[in-house]
N, C-alpha and C. Protein backbone atom coordinates (compact mmCIF):
# COMPACT_ATOMS: atom_id res chain seq x y z
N UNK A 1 80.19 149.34 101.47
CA UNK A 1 80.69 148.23 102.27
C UNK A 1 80.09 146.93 101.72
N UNK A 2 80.79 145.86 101.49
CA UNK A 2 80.22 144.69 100.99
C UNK A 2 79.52 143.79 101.65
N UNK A 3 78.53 143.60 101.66
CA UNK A 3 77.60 142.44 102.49
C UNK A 3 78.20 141.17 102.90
N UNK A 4 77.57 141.22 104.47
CA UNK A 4 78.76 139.89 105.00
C UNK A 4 78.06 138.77 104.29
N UNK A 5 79.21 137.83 104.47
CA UNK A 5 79.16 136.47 104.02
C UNK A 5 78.00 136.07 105.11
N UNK A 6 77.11 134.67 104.08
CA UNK A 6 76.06 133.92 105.14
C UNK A 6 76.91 132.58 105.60
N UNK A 7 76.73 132.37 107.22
CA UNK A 7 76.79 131.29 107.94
C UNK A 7 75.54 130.55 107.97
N UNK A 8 75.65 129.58 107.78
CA UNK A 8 74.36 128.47 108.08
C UNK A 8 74.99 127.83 109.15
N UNK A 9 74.86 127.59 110.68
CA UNK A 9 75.12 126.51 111.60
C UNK A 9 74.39 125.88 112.33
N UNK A 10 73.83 124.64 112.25
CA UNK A 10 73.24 123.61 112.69
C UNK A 10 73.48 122.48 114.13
N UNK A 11 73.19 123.15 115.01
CA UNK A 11 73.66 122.85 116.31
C UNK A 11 72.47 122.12 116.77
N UNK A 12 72.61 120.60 117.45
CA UNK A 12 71.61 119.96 118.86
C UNK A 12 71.40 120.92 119.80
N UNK A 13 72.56 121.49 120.59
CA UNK A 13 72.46 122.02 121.66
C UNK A 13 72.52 123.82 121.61
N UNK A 14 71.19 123.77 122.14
CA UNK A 14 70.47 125.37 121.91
C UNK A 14 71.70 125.87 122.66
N UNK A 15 72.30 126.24 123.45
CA UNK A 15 73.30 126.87 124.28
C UNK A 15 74.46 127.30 123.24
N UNK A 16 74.98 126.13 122.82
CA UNK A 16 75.96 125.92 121.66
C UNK A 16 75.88 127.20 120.70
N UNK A 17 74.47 126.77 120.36
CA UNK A 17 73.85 127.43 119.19
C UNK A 17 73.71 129.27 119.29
N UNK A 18 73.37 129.21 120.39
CA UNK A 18 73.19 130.67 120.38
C UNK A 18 74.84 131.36 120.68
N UNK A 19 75.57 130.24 121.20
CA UNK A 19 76.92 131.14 121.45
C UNK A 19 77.92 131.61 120.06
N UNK A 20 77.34 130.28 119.39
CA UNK A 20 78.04 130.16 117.81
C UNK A 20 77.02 131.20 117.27
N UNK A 21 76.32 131.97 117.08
CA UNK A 21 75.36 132.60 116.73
C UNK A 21 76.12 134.06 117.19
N UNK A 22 76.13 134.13 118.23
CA UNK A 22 76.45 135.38 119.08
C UNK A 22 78.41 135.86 118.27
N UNK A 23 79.14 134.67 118.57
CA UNK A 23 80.50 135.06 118.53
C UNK A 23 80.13 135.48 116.57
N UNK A 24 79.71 135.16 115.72
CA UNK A 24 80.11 134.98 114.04
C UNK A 24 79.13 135.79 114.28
N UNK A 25 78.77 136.30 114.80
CA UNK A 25 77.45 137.19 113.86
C UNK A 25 78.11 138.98 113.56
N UNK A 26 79.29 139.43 113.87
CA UNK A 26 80.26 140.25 113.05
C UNK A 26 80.70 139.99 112.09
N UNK A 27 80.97 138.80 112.04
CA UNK A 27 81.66 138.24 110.21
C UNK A 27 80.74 137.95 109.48
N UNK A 28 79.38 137.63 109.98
CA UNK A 28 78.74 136.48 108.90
C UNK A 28 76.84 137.13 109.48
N UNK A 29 76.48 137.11 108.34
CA UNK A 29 75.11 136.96 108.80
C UNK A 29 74.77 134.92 108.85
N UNK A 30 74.02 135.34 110.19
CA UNK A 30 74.30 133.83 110.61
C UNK A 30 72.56 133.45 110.71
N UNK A 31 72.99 132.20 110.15
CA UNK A 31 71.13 131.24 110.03
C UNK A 31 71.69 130.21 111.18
N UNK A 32 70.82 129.86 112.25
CA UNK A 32 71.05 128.70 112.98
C UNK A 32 69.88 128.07 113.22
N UNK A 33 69.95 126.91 113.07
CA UNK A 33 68.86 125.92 112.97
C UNK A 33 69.45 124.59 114.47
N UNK A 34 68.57 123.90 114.49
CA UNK A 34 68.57 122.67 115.55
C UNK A 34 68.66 121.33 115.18
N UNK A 35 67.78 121.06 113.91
CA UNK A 35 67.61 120.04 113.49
C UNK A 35 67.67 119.65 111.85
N UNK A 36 68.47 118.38 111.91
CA UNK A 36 68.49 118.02 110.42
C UNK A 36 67.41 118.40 109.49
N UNK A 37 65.94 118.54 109.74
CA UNK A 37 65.20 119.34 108.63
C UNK A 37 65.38 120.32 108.66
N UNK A 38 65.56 121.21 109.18
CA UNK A 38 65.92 122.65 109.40
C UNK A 38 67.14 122.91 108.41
N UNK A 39 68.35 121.79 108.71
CA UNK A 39 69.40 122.84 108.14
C UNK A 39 69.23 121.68 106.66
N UNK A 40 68.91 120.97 106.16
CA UNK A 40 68.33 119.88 104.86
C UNK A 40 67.56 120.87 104.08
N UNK A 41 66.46 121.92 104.43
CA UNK A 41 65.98 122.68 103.84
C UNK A 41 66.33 124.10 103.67
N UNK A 42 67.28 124.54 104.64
CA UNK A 42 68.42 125.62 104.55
C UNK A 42 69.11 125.37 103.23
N UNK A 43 70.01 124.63 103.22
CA UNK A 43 70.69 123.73 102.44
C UNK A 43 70.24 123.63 100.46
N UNK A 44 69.15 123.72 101.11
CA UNK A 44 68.41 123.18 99.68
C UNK A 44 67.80 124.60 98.95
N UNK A 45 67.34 125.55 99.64
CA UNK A 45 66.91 126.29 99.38
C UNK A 45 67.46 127.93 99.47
N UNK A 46 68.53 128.06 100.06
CA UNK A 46 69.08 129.05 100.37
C UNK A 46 70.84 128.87 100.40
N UNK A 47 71.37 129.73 99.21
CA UNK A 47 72.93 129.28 99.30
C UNK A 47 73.72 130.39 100.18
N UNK A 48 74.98 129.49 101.34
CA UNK A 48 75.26 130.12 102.31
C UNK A 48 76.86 130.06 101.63
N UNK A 49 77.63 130.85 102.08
CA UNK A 49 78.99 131.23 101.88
C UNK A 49 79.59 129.69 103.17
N UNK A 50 79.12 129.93 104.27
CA UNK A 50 79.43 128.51 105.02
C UNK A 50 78.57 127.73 105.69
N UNK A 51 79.25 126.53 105.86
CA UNK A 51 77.95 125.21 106.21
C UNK A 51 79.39 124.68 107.28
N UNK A 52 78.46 124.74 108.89
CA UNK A 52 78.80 124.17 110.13
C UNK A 52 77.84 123.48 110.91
N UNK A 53 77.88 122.48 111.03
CA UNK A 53 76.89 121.50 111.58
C UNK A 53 77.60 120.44 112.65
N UNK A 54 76.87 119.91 113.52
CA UNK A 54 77.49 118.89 114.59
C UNK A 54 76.95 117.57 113.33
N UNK A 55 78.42 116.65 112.94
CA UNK A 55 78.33 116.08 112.54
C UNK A 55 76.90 115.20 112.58
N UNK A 56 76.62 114.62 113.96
CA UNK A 56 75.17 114.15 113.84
C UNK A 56 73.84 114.18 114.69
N UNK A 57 73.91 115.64 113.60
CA UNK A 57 72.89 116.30 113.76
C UNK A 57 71.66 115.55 114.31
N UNK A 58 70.98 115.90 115.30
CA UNK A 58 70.06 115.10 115.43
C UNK A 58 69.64 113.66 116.44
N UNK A 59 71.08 113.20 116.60
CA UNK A 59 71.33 112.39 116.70
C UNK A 59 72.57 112.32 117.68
N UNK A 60 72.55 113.33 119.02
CA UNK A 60 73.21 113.70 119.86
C UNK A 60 73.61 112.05 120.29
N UNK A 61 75.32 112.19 120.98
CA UNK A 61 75.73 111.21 121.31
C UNK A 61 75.97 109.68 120.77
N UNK A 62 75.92 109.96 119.50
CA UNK A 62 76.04 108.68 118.80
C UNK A 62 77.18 108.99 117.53
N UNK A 63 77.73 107.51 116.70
CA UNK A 63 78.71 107.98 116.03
C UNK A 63 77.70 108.19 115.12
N UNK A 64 76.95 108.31 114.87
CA UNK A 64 75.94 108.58 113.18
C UNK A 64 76.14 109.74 112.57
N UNK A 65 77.10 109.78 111.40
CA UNK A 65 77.48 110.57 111.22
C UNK A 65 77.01 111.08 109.51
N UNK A 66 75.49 110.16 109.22
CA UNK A 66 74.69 110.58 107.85
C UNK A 66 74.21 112.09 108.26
N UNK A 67 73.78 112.76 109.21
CA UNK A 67 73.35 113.76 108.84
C UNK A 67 74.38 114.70 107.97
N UNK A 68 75.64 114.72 108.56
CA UNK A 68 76.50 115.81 107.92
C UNK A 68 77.35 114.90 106.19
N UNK A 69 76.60 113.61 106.12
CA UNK A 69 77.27 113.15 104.70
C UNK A 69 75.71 113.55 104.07
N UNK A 70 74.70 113.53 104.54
CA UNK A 70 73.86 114.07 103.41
C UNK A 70 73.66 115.74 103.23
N UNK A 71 74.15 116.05 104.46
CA UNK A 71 74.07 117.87 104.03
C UNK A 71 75.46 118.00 103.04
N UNK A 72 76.54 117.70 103.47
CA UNK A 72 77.77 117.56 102.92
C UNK A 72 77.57 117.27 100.93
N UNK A 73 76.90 116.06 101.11
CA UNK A 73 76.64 115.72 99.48
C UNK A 73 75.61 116.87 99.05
N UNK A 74 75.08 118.15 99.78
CA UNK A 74 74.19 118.88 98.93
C UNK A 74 74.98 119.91 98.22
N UNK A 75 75.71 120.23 99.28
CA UNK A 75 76.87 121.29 99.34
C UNK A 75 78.29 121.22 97.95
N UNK A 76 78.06 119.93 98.40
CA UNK A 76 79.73 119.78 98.15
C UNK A 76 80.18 120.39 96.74
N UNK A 77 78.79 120.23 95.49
CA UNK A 77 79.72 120.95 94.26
C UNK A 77 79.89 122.29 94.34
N UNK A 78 79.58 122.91 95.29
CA UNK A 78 79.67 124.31 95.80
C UNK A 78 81.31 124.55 96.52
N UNK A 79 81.16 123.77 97.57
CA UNK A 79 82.34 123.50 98.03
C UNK A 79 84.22 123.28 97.26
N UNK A 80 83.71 122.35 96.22
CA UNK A 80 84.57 121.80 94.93
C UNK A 80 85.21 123.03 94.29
N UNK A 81 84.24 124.20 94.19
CA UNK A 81 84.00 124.90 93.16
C UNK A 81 84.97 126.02 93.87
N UNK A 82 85.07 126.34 94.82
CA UNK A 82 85.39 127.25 95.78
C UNK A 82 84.33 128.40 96.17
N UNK A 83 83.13 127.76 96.09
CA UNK A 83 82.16 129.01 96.08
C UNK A 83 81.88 128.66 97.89
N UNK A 84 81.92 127.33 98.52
CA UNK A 84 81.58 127.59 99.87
C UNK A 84 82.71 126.65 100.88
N UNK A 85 82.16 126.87 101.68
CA UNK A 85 82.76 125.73 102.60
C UNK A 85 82.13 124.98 103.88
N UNK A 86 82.63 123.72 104.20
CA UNK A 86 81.85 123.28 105.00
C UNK A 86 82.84 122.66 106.10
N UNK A 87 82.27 122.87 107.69
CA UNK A 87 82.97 122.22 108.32
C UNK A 87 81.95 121.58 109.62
N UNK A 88 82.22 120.15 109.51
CA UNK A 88 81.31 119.26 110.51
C UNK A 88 82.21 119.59 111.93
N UNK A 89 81.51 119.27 112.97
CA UNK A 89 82.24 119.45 114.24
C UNK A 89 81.53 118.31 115.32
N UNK A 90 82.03 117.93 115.98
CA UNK A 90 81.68 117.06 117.16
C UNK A 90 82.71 116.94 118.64
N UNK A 91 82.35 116.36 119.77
CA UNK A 91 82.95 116.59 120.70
C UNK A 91 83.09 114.80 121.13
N UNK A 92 83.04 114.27 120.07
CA UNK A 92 83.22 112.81 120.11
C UNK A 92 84.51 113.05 118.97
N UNK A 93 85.90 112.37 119.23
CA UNK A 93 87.15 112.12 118.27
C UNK A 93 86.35 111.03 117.40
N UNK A 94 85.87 110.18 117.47
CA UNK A 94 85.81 108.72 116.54
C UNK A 94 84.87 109.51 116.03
N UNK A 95 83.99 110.68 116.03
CA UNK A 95 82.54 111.05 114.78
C UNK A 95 83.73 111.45 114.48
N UNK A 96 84.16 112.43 114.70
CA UNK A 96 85.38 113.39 113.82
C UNK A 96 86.03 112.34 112.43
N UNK A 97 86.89 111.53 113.41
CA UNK A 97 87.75 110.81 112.71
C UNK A 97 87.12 109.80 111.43
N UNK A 98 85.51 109.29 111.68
CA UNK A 98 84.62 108.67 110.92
C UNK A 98 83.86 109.71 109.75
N UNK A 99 84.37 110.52 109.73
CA UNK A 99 83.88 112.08 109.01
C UNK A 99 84.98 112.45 108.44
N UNK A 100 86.10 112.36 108.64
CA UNK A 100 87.39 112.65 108.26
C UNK A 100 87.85 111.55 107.25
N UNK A 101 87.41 110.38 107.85
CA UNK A 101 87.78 109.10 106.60
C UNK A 101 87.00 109.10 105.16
N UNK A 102 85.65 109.71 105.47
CA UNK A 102 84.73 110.10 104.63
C UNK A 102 84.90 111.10 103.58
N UNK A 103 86.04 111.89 103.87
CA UNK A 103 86.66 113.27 103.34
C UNK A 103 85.86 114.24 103.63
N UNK A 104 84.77 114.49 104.29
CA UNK A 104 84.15 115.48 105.15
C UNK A 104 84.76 116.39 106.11
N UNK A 105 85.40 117.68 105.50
CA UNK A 105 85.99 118.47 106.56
C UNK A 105 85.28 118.40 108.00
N UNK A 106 86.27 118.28 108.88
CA UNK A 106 85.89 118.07 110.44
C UNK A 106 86.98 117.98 111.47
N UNK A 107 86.17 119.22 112.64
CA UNK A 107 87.67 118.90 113.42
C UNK A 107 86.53 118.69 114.67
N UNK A 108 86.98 118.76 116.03
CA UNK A 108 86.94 118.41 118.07
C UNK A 108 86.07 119.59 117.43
N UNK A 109 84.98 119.44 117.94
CA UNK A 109 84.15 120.74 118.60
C UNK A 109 85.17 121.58 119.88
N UNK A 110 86.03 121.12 120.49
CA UNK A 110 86.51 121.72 122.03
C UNK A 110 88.02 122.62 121.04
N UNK A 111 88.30 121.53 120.09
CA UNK A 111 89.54 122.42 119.45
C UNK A 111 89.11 123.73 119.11
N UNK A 112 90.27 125.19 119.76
CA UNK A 112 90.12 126.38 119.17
C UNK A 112 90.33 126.50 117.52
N UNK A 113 90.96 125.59 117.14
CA UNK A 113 90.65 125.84 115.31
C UNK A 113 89.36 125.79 114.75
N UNK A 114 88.30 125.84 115.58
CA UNK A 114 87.21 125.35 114.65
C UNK A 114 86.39 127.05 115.21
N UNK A 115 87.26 127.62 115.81
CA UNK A 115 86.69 129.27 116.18
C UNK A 115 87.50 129.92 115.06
N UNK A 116 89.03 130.31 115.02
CA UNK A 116 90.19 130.07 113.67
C UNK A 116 89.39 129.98 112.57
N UNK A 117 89.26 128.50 112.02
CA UNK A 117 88.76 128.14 110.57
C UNK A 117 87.45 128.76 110.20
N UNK A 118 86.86 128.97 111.23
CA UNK A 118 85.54 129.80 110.74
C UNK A 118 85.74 131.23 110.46
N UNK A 119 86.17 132.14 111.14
CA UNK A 119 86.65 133.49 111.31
C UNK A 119 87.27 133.44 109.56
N UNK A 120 88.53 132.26 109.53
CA UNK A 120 89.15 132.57 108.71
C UNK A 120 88.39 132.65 106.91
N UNK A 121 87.47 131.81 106.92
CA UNK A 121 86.05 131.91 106.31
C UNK A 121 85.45 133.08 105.32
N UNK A 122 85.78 133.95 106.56
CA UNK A 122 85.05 135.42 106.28
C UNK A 122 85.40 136.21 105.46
């Protein structure tokens, strides 16, 4: 049997985190972290099949949306390459849409495609 694919997901909210943890952890061996150093040194040091993070990370409730352009720029020739993929998420439309202008895959944290696009991942 072939070894599952690794999830890396980087969630503020521990609740979040453990549910996104709980549902992917049949498809994916899953790393979840809390905070931008956490998933910055994930990132850096360990290559994951996917990269899901709340756009800004860290930085609950605001449009700041550098955490997921500097994880994004670690990723991305991975991404390019077709070796991974990455998808930012937030429950704010304007981070989305300010992440989306950026060319940073990103959809609504509340949208069911972002349960979909991950699954589909696997």
């Amino acid at each position: 049997m072939p070894s599952k694919k690794r999830l890396l997901v980087g969630l503020h909210n521990s609740s979040t985190l453990y549910a996104f943890t709980r549902c992917f952890k049949i498809d994916y061996d899953v790393d979840g972290v809390r905070t931008l150093e956490e998933m910055r040194q994930k990132a850096q040091t360990e290559q994951h099949d996917v990269y899901c993070m709340d756009l800004n990370l860290g930085c609950p409730n605001s449009l700041d949306i550098s955490p997921a352009e500097e994880i994004f720029l670690l990723v991305q020739d991975r991404v390019e390459k077709g070796l991974a993929h990455f998808l930012g998420i937030s429950g704010n439309d304007e981070t989305v849409r300010l992440a989306l202008a950026k060319g940073i895959p990103s959809l609504d944290s509340a949208d069911p495609e972002v349960i979909e696009t991950l699954h589909s991942f696997a």
